[in-house]
PDB file of N, CA and C in Angstrom:
ATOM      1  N   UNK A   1      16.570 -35.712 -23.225  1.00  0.00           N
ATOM      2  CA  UNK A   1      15.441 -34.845 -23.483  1.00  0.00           C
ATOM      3  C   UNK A   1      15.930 -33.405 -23.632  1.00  0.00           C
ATOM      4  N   UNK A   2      15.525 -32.740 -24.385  1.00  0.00           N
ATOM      5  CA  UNK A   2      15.506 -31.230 -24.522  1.00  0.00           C
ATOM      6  C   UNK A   2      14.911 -30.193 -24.519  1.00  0.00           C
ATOM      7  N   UNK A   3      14.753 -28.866 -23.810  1.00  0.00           N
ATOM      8  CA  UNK A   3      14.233 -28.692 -23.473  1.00  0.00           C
ATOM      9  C   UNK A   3      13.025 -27.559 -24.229  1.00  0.00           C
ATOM     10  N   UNK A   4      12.212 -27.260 -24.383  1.00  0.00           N
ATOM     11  CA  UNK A   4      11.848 -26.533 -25.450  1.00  0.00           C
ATOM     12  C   UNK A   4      11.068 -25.024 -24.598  1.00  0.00           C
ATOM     13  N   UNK A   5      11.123 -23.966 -25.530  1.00  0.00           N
ATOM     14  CA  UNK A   5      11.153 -22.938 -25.047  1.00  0.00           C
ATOM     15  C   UNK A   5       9.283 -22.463 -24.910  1.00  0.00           C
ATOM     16  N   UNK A   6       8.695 -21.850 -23.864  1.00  0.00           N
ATOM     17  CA  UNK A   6       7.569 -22.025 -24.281  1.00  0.00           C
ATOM     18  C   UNK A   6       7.553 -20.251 -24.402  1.00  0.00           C
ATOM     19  N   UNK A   7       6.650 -19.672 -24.996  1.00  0.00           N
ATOM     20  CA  UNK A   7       6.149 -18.372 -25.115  1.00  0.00           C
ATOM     21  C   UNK A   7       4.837 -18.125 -24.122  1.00  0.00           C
ATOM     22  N   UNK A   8       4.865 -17.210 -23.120  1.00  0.00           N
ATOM     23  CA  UNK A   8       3.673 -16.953 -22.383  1.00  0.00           C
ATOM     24  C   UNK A   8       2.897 -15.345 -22.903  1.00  0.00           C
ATOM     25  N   UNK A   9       1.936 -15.151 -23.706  1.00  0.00           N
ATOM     26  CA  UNK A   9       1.485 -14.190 -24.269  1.00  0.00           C
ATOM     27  C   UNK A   9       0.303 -13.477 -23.149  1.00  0.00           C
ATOM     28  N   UNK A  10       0.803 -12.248 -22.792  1.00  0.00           N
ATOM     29  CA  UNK A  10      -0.112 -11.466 -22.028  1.00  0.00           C
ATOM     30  C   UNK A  10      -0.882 -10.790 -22.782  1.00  0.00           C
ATOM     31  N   UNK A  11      -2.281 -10.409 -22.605  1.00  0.00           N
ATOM     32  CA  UNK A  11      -3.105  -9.272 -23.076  1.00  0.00           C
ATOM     33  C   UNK A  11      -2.936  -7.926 -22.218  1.00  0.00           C
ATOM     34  N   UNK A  12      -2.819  -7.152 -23.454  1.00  0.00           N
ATOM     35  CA  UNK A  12      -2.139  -5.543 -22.813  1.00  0.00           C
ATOM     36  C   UNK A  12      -4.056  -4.945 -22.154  1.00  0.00           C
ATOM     37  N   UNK A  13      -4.716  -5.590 -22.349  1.00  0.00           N
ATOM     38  CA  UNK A  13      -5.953  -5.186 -21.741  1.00  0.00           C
ATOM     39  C   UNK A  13      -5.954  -5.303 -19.903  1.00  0.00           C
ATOM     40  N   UNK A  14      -5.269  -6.738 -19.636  1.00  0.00           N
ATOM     41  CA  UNK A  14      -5.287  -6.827 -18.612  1.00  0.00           C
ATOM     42  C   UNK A  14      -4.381  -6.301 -17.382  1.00  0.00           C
ATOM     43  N   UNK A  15      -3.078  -5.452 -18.505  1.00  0.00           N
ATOM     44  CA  UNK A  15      -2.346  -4.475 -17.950  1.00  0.00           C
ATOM     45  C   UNK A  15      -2.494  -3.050 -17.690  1.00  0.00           C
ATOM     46  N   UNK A  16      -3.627  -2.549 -18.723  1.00  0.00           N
ATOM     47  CA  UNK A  16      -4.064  -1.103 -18.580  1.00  0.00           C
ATOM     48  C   UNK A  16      -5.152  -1.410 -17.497  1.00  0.00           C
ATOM     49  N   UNK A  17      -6.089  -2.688 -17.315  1.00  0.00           N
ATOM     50  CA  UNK A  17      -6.991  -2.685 -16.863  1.00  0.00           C
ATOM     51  C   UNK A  17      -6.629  -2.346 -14.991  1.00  0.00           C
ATOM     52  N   UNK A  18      -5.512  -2.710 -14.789  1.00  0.00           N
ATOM     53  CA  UNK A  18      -4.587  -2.908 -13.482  1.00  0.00           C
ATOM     54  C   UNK A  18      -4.628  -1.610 -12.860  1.00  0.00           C
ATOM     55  N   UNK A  19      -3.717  -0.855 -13.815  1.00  0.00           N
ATOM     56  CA  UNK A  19      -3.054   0.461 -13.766  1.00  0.00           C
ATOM     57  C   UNK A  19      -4.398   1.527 -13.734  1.00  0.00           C
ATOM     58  N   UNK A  20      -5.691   1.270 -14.400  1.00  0.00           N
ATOM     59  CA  UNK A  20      -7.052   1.929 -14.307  1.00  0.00           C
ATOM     60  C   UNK A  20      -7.294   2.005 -12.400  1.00  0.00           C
ATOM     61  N   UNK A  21      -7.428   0.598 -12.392  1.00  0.00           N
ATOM     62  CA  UNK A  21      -8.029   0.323 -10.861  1.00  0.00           C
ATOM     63  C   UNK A  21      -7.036   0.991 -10.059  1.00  0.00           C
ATOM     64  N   UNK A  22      -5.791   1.466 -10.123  1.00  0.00           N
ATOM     65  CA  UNK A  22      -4.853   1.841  -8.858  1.00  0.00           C
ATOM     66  C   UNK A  22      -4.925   3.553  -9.157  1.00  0.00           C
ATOM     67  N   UNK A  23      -5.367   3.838  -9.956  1.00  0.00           N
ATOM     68  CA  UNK A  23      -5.594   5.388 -10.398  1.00  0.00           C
ATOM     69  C   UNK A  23      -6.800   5.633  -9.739  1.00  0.00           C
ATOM     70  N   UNK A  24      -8.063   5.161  -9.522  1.00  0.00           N
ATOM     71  CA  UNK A  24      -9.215   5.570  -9.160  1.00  0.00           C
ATOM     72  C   UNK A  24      -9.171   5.955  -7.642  1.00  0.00           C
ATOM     73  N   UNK A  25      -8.315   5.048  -6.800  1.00  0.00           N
ATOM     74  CA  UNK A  25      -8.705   5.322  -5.527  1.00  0.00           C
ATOM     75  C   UNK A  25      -7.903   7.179  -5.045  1.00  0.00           C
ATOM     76  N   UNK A  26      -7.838   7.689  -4.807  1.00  0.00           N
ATOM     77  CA  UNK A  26      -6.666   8.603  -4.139  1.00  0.00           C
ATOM     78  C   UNK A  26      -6.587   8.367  -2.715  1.00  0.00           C
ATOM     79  N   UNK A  27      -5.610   9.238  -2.068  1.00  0.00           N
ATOM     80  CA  UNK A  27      -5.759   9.597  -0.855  1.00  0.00           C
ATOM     81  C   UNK A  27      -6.171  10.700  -0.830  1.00  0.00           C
ATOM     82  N   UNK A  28      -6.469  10.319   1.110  1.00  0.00           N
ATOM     83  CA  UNK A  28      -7.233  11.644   1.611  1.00  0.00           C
ATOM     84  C   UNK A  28      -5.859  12.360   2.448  1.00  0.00           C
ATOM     85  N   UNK A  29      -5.716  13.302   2.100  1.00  0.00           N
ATOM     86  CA  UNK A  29      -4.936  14.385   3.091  1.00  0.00           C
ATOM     87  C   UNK A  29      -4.661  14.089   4.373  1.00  0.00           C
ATOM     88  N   UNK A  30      -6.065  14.341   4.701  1.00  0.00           N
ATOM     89  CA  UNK A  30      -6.303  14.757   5.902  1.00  0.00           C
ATOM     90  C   UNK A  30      -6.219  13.184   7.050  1.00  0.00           C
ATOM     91  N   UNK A  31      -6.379  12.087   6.017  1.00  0.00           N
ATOM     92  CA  UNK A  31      -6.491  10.779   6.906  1.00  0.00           C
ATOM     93  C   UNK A  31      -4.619  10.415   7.782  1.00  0.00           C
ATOM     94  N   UNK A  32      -4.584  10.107   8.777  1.00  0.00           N
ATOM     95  CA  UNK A  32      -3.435   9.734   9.932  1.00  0.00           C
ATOM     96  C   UNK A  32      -2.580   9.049   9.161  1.00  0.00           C
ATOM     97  N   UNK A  33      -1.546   8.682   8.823  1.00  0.00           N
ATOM     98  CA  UNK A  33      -0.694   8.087   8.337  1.00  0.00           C
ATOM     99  C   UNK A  33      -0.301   6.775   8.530  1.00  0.00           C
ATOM    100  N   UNK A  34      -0.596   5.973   9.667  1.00  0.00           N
ATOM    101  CA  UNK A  34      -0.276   5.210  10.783  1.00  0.00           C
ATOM    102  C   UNK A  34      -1.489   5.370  11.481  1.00  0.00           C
ATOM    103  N   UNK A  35      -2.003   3.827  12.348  1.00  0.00           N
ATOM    104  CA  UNK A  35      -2.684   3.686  13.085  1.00  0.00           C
ATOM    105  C   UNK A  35      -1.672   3.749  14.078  1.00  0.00           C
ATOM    106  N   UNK A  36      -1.952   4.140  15.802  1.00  0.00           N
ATOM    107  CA  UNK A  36      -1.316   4.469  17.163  1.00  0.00           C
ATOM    108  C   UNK A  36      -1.131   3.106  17.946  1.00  0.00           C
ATOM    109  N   UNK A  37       0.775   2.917  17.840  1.00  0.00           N
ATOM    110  CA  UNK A  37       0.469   1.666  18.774  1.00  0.00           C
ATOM    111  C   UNK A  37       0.416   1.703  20.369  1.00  0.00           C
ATOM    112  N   UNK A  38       0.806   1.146  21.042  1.00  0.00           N
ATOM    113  CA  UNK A  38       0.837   1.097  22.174  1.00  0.00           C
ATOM    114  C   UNK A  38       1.370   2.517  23.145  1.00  0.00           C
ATOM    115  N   UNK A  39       3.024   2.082  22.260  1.00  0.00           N
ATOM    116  CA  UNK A  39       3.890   2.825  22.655  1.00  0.00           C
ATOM    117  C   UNK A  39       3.867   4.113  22.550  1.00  0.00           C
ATOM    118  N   UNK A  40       3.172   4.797  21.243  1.00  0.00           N
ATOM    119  CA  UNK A  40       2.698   5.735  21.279  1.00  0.00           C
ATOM    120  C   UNK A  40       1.544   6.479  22.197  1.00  0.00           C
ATOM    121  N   UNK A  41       1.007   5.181  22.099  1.00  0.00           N
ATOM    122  CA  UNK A  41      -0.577   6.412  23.545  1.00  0.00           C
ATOM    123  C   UNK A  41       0.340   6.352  24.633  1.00  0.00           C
ATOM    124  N   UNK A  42       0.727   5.544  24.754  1.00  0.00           N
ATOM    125  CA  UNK A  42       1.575   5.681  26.221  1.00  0.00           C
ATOM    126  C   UNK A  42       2.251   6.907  26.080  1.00  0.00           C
ATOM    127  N   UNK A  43       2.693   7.026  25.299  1.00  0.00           N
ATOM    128  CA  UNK A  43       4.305   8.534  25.376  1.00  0.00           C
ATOM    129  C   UNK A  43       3.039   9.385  25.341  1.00  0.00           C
ATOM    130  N   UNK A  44       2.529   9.834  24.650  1.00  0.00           N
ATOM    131  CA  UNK A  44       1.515  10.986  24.209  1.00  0.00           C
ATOM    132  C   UNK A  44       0.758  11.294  26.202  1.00  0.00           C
ATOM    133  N   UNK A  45       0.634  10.417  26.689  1.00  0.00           N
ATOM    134  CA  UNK A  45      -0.322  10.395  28.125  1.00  0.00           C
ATOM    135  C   UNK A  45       1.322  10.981  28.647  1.00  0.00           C
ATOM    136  N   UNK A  46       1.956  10.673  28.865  1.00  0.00           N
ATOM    137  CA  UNK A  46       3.257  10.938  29.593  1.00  0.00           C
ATOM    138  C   UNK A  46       3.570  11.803  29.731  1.00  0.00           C
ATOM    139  N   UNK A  47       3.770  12.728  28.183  1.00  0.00           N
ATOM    140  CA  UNK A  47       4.324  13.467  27.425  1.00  0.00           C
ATOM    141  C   UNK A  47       3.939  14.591  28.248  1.00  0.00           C
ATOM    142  N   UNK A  48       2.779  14.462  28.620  1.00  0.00           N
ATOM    143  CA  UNK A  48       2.153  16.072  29.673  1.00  0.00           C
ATOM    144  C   UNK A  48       2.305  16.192  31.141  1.00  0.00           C
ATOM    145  N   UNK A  49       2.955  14.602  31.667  1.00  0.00           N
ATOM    146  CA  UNK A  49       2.788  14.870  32.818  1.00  0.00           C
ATOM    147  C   UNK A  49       4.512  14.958  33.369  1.00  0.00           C
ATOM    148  N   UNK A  50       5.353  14.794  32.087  1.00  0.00           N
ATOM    149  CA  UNK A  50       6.820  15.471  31.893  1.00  0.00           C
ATOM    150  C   UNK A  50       6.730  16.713  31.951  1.00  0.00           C
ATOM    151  N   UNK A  51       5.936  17.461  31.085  1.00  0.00           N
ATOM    152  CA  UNK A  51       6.087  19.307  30.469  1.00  0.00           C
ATOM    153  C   UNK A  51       5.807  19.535  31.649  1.00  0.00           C
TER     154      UNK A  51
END
């Protein structure tokens, strides 16, 4: 048997349509970078009763 080559044809609609949706959202500045894990509230509570 041999093997034959197939062609998979994309529509460039459904590639601009992609790149639309990831443009709309932005970020906010001002939002935390990281949610606080454990280890962090812990150090942060500590942190003052070191200074």
């Amino acid at each position: 048997m041999t093997k034959t080559k197939t062609k998979t044809i994309t529509s460039s609609k459904s590639t601009t349509s992609a790149k639309k949706n990831s443009n709309k959202r932005t970020k906010d500045p001002n939002a935390p970078k990281r949610y606080r894990t454990a280890y962090i509230l812990f150090s942060v509570e500590k942190r003052d009763e070191i200074k």
